[in-house]
PDB file of N, CA and C in Angstrom:
ATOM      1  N   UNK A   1      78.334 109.418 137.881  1.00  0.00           N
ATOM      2  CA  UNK A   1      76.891 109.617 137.984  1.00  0.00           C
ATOM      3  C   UNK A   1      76.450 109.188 139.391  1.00  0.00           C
ATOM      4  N   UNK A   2      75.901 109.838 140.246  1.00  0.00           N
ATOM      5  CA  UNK A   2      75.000 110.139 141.752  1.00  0.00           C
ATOM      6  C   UNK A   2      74.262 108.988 141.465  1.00  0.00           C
ATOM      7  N   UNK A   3      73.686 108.475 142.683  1.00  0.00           N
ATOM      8  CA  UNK A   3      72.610 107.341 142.507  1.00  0.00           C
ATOM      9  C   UNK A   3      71.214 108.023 142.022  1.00  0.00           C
ATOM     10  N   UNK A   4      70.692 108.119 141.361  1.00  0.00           N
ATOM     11  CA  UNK A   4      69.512 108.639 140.916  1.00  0.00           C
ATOM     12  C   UNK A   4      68.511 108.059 140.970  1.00  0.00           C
ATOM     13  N   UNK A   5      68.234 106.639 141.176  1.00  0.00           N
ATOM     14  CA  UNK A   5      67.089 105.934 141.586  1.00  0.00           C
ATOM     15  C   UNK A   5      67.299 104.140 142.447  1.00  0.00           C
ATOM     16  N   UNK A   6      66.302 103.960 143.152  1.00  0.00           N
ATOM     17  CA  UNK A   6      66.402 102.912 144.003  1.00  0.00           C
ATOM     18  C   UNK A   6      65.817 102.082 143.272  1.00  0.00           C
ATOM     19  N   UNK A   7      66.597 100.607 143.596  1.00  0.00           N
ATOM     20  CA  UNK A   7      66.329  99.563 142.845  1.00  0.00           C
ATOM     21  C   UNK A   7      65.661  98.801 143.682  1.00  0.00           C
ATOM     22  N   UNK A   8      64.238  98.281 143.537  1.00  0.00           N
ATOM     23  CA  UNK A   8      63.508  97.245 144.521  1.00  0.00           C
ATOM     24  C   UNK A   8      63.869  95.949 144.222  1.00  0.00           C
ATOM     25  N   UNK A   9      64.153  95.160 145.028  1.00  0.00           N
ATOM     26  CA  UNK A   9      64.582  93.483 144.270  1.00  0.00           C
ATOM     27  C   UNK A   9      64.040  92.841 145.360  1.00  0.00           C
ATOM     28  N   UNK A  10      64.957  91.774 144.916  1.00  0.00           N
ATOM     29  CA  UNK A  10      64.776  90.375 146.215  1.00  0.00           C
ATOM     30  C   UNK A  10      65.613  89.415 145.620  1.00  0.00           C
ATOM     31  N   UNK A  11      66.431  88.394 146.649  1.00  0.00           N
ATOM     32  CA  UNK A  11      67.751  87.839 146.444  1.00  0.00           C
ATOM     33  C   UNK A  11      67.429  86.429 145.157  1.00  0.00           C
ATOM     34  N   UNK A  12      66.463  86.525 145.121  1.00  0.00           N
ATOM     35  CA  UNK A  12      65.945  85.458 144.301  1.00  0.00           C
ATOM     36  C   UNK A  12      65.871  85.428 143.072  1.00  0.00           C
ATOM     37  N   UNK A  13      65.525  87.257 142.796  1.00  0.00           N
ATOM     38  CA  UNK A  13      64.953  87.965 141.692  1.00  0.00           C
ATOM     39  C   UNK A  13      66.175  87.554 140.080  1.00  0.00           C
ATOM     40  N   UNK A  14      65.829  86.124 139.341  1.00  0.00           N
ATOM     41  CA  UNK A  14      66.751  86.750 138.098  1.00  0.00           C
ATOM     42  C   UNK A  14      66.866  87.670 137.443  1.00  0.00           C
ATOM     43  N   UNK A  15      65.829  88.184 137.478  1.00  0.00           N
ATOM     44  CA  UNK A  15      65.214  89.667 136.348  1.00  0.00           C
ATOM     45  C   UNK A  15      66.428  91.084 137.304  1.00  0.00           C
ATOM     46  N   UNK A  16      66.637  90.755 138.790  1.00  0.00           N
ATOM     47  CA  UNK A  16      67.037  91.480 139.481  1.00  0.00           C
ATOM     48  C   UNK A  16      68.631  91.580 139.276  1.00  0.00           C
ATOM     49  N   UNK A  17      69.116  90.605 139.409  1.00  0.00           N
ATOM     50  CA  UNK A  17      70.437  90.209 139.022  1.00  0.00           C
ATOM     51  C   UNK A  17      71.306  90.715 137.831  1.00  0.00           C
ATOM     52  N   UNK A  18      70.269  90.319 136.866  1.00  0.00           N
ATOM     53  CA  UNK A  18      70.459  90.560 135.613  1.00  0.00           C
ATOM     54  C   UNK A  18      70.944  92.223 135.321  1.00  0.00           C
ATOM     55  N   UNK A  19      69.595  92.847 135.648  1.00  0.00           N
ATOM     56  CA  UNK A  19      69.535  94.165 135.508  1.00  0.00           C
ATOM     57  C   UNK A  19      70.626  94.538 136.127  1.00  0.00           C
ATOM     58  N   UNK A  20      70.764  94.447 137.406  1.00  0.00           N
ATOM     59  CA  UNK A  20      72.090  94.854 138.317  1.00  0.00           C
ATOM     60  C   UNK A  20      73.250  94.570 137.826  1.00  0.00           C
ATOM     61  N   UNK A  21      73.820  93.434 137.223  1.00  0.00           N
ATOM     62  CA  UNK A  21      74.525  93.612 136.588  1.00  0.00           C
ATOM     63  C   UNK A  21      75.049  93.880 135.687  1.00  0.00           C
ATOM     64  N   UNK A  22      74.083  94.487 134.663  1.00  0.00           N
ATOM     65  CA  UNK A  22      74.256  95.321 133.218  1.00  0.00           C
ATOM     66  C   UNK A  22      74.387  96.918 133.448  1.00  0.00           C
ATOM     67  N   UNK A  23      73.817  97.276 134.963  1.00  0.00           N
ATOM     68  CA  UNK A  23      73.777  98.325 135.733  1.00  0.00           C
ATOM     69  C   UNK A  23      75.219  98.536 136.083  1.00  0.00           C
ATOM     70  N   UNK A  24      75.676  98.137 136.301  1.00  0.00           N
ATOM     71  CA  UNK A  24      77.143  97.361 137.106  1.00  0.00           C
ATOM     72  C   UNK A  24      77.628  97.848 136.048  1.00  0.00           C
ATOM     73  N   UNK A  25      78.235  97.016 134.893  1.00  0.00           N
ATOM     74  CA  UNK A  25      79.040  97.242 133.642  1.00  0.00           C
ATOM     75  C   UNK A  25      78.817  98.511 132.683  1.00  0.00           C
ATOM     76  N   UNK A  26      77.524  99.139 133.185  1.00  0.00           N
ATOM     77  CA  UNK A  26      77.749 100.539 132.465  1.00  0.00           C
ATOM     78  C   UNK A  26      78.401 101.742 133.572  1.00  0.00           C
ATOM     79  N   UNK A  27      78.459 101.311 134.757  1.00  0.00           N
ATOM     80  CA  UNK A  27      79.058 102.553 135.725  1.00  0.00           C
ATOM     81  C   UNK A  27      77.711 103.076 136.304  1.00  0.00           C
ATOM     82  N   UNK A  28      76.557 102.630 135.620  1.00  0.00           N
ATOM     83  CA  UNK A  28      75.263 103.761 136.448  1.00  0.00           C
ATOM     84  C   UNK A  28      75.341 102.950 138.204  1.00  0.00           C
ATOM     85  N   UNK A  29      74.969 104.219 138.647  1.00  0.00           N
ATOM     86  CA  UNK A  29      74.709 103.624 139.992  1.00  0.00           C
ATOM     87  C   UNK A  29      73.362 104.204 140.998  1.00  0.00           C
ATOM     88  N   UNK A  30      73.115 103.328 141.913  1.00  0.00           N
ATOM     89  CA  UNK A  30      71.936 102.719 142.412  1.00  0.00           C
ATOM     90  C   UNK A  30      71.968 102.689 143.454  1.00  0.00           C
ATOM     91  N   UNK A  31      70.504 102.414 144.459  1.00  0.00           N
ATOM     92  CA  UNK A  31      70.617 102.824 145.808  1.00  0.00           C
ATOM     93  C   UNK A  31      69.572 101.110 145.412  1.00  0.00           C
ATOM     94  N   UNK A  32      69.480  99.825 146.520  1.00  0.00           N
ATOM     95  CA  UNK A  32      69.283  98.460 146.487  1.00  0.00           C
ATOM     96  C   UNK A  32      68.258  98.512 147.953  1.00  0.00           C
ATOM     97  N   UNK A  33      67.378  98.118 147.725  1.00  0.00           N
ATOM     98  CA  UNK A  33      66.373  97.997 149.024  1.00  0.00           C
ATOM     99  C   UNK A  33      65.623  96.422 149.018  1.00  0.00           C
ATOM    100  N   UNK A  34      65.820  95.291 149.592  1.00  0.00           N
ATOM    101  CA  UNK A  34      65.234  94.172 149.576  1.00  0.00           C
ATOM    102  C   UNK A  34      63.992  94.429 150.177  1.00  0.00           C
ATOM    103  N   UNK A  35      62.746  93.769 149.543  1.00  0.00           N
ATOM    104  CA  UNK A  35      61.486  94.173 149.864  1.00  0.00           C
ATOM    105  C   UNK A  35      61.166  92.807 150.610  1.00  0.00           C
ATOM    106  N   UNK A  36      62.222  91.942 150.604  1.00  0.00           N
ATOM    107  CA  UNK A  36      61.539  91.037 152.000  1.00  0.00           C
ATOM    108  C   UNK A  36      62.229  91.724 153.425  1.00  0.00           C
ATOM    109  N   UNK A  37      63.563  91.677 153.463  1.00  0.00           N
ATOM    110  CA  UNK A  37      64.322  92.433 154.530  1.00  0.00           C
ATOM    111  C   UNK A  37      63.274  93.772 154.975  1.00  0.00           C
ATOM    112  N   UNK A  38      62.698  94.665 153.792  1.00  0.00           N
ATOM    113  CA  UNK A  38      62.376  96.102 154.455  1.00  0.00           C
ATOM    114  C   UNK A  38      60.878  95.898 153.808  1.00  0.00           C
ATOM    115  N   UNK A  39      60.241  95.139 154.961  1.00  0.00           N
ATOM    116  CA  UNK A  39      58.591  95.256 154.490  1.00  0.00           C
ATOM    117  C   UNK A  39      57.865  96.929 154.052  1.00  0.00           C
ATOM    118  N   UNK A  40      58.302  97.396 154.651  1.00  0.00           N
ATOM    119  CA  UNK A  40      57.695  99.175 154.515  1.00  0.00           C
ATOM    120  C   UNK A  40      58.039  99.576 152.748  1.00  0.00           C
ATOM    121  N   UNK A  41      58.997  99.106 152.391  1.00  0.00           N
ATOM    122  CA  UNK A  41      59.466  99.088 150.970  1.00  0.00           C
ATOM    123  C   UNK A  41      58.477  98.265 150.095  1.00  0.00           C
ATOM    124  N   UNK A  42      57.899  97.403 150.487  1.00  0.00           N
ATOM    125  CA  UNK A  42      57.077  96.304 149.360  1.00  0.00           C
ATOM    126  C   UNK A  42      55.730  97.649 149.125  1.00  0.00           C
ATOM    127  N   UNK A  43      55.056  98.028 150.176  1.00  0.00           N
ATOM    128  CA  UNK A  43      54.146  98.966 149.640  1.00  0.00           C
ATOM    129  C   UNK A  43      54.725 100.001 148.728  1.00  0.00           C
ATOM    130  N   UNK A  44      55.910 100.397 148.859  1.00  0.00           N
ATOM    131  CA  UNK A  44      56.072 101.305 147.642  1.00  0.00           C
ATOM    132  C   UNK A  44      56.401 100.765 146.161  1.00  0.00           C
ATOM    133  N   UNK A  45      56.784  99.047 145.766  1.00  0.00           N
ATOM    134  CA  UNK A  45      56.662  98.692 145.229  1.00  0.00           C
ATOM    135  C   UNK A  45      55.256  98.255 144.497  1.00  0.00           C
ATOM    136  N   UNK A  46      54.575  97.955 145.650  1.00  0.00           N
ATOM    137  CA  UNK A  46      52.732  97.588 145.217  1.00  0.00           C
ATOM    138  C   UNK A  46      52.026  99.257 144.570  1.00  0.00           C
ATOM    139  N   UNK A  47      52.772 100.196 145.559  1.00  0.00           N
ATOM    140  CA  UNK A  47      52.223 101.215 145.092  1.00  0.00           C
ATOM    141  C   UNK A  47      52.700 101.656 143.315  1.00  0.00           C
ATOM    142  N   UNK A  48      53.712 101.246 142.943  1.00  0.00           N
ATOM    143  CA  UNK A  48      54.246 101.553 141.708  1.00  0.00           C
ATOM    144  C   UNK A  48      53.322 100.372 140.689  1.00  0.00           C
ATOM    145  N   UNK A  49      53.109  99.528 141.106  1.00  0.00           N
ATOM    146  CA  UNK A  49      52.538  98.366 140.442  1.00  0.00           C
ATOM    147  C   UNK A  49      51.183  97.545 140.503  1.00  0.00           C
ATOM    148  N   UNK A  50      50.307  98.730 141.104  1.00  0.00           N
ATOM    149  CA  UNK A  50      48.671  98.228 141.122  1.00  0.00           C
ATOM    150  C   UNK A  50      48.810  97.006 141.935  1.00  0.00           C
ATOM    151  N   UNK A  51      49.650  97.519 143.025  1.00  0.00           N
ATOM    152  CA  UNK A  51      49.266  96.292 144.179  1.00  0.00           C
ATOM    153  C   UNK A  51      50.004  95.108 144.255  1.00  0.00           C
ATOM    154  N   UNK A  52      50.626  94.822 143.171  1.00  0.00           N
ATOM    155  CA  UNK A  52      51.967  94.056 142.845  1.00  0.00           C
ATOM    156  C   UNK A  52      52.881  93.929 143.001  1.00  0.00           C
ATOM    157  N   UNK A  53      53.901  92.880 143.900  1.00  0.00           N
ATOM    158  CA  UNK A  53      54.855  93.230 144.282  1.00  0.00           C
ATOM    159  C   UNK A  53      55.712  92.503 143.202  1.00  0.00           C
ATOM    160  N   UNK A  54      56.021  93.124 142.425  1.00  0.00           N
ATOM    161  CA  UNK A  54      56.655  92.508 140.787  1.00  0.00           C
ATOM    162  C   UNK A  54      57.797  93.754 140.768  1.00  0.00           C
ATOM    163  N   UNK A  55      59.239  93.094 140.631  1.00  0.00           N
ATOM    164  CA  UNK A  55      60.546  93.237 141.171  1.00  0.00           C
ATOM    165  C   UNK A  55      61.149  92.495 139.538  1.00  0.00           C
ATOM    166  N   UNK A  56      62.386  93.614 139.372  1.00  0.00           N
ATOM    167  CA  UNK A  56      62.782  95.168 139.967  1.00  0.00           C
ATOM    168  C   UNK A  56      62.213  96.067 139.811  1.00  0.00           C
ATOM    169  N   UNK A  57      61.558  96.783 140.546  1.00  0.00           N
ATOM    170  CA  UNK A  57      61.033  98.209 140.660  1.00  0.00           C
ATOM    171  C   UNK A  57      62.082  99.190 140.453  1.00  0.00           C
ATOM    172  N   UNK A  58      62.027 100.317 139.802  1.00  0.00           N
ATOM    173  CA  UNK A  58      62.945 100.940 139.492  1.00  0.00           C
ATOM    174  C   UNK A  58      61.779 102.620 140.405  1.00  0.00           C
ATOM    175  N   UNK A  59      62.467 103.297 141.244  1.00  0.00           N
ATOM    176  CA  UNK A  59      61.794 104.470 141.312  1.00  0.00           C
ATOM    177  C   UNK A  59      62.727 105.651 141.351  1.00  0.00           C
ATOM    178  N   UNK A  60      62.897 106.587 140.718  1.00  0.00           N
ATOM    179  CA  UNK A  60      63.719 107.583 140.028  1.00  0.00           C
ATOM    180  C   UNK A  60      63.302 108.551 141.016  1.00  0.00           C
ATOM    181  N   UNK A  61      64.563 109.429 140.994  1.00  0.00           N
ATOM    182  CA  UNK A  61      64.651 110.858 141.935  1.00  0.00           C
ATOM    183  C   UNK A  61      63.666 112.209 141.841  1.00  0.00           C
ATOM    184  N   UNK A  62      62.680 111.772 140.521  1.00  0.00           N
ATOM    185  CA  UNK A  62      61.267 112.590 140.210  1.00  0.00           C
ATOM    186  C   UNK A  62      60.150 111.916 140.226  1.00  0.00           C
ATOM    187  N   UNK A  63      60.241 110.530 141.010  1.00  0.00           N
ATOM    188  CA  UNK A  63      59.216 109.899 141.457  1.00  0.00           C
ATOM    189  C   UNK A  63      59.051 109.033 140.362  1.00  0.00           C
ATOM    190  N   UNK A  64      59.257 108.794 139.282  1.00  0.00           N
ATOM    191  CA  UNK A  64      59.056 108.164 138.330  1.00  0.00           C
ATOM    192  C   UNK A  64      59.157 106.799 138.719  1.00  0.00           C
ATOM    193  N   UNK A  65      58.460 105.806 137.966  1.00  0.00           N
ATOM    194  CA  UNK A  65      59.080 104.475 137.986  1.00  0.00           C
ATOM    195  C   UNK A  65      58.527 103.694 136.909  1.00  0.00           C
ATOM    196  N   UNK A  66      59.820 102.214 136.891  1.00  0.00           N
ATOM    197  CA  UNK A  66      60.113 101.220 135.803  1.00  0.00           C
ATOM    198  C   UNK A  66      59.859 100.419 136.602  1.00  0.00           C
ATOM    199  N   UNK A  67      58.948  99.144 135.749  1.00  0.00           N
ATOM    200  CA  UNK A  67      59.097  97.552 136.034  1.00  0.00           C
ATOM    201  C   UNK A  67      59.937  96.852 135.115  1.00  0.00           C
ATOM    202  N   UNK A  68      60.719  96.470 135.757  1.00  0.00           N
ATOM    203  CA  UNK A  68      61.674  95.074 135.137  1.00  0.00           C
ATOM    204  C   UNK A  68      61.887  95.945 133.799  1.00  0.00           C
ATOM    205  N   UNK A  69      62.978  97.113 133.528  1.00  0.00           N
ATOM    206  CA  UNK A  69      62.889  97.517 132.757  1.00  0.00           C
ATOM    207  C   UNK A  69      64.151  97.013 131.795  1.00  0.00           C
ATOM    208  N   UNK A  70      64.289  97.086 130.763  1.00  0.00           N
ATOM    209  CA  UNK A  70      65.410  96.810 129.914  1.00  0.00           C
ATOM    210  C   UNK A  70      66.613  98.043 130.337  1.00  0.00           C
ATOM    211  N   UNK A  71      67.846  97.487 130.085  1.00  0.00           N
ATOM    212  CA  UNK A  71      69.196  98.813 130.298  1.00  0.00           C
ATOM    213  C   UNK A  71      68.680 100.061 129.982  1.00  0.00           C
ATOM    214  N   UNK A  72      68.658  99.730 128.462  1.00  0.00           N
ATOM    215  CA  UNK A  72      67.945 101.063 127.493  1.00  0.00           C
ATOM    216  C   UNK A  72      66.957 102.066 128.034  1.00  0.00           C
ATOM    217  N   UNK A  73      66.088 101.316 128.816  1.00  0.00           N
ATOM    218  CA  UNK A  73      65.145 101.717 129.307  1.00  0.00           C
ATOM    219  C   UNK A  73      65.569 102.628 130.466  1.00  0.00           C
ATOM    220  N   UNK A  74      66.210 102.159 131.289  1.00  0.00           N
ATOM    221  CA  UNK A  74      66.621 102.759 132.737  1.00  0.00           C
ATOM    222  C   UNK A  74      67.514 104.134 131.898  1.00  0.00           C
ATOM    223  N   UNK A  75      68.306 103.710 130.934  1.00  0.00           N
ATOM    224  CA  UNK A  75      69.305 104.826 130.187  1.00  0.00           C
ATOM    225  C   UNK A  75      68.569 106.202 130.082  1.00  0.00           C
ATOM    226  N   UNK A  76      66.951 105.909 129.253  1.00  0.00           N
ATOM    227  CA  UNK A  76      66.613 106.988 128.759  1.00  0.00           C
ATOM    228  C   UNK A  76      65.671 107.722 129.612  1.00  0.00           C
ATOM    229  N   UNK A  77      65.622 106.836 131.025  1.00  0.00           N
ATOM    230  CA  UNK A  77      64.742 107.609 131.451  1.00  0.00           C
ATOM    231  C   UNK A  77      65.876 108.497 132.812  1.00  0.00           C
ATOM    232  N   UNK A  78      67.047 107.936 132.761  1.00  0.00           N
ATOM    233  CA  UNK A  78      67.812 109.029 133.464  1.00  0.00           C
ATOM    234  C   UNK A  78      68.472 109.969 132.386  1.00  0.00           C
ATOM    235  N   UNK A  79      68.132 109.847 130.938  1.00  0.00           N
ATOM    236  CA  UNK A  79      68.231 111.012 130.290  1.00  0.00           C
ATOM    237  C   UNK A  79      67.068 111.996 130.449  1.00  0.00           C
ATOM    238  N   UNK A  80      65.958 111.449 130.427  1.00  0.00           N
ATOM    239  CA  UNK A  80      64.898 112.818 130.706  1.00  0.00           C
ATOM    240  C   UNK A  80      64.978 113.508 132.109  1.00  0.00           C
ATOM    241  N   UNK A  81      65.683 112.458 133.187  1.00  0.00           N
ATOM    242  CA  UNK A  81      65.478 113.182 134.394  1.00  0.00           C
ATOM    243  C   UNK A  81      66.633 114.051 134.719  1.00  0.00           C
ATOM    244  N   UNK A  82      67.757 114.430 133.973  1.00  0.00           N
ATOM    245  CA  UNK A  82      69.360 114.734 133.702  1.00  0.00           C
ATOM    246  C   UNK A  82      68.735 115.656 132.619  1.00  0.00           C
ATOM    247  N   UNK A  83      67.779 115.854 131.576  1.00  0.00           N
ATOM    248  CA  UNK A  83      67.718 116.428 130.467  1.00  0.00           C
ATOM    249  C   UNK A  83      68.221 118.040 130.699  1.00  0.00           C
TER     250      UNK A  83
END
């Protein structure tokens, strides 16, 4: 499976970690952008999140996006975008 969506984090992020590594153990894979390293990236996070920079941002290859989403979650929404 192609990387199909970018993961917003930050090195701090447990919620980030976590996800990444349940990401990790299923084989899906991911494109990783630190939103302190790449300030230009935090607005597209605020933009997904009413101004919020609340990590992991998940933004999908049809523009879509997840906050801090569960596995399941990330699963089914690269099933609708794969449908």
């Amino acid at each position: 499976m192609s990387a199909t969506f970018t993961m917003y984090s930050t090195p701090w992020c447990g919620y980030c970690h976590r996800l990444k590594r349940q990401l990790n153990q299923e084989g899906i894979t991911f494109a990783e952008v630190d939103i302190e390293q790449d300030p230009d990236s935090a607005f597209i996070v605020e933009q997904a999140n009413g101004g919020n920079q609340t990590v992991p941002t998940l933004v999908f290859s049809d523009g879509s996006a997840l906050t801090n989403p569960s596995l399941a979650q990330v699963k089914d929404q690269l099933a609708l975008i794969s449908g």
